[in-house]
Protein backbone atom coordinates (compact mmCIF):
# COMPACT_ATOMS: atom_id res chain seq x y z
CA UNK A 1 24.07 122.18 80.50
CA UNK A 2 21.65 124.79 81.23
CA UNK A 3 18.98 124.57 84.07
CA UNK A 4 15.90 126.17 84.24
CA UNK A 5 14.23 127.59 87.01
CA UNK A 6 10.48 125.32 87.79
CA UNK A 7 9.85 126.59 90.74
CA UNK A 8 6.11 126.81 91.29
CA UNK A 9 5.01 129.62 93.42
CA UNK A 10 1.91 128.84 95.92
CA UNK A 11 -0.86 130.90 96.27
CA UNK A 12 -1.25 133.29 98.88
CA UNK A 13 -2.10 131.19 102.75
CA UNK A 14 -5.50 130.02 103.15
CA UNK A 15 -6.45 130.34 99.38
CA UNK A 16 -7.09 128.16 96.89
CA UNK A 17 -6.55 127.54 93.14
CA UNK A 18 -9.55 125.96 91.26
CA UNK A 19 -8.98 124.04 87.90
CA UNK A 20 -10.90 124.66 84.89
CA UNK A 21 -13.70 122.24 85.54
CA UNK A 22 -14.43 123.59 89.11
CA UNK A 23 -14.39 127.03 87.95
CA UNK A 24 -16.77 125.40 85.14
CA UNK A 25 -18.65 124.44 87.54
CA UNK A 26 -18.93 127.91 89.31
CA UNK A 27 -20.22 129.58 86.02
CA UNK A 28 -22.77 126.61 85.15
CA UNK A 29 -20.74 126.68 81.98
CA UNK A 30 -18.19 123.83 79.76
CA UNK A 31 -15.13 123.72 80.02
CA UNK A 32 -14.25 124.46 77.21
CA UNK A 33 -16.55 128.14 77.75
CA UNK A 34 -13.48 128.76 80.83
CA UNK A 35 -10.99 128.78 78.50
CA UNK A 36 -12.20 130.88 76.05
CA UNK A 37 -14.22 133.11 78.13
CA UNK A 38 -10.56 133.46 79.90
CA UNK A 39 -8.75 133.99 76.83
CA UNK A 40 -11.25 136.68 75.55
CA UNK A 41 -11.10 138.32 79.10
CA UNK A 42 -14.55 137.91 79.94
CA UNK A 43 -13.26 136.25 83.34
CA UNK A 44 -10.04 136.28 85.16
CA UNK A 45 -7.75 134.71 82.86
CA UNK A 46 -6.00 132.69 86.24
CA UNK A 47 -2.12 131.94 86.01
CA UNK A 48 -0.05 129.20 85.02
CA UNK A 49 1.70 126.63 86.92
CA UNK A 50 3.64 124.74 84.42
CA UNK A 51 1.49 123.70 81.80
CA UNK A 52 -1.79 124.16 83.71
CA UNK A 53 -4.23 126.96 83.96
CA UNK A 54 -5.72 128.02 87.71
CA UNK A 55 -8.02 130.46 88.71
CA UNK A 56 -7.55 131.69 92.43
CA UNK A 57 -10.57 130.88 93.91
CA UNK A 58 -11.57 134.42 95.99
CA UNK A 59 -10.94 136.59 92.52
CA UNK A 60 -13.93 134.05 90.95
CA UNK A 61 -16.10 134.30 93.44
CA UNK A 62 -15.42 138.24 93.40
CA UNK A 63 -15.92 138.19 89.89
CA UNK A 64 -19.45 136.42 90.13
CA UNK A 65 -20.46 138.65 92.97
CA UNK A 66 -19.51 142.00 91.22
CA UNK A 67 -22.23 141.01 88.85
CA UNK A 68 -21.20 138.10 86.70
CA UNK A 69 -24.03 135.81 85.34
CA UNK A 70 -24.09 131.88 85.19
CA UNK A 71 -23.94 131.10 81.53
CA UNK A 72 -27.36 128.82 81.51
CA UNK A 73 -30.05 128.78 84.03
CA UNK A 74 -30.95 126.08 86.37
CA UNK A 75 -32.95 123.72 84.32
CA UNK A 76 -36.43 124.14 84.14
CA UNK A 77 -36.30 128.20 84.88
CA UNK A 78 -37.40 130.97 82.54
CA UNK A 79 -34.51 133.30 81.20
C-alpha cells in the first residue's frame, strides 16, 4: 500500500489565507471573476491546500494597493 504525503503547510505566523468569496469581496467582484481573473493572472493566483484555492491575505491587499481597481463601482457612482 502506498501512502501519500497530505500534509498541509500553514501560512507564514500572523497571516492569513482568504477564500475565494472574501477575496471576492476585496475586489467588489463574483466569485466566479476570482477564479478566472486568477487563472488568467490578472491577480495572485493563491495556492492550494488540498482541493481548495487561498489567496494569502497581505499579497491581495498588496496587489490592490500597487494599483489594482475594484471591478464595479460602489453603486450609485459615476465610472
Amino acid at each position: 500500500m502506498q501512502t501519500t504525503n497530505t500534509a498541509i503547510v500553514p501560512p507564514p505566523t500572523g497571516r492569513r489565507c482568504l477564500d475565494a468569496d472574501q477575496v471576492a469581496h476585496k475586489y467588489r467582484a463574483s466569485r466566479r471573476w476570482v477564479f478566472r481573473a486568477a487563472g488568467s493572472g490578472v491577480i495572485p493566483a493563491g495556492f492550494r491546500v488540498g482541493r481548495l484555492r487561498r489567496w494569502d491575505e497581505a499579497v491581495i491587499d498588496q496587489h490592490i494597493a500597487d494599483g489594482a481597481r475594484p471591478v464595479r463601482s460602489p453603486k450609485g457612482s459615476a465610472r
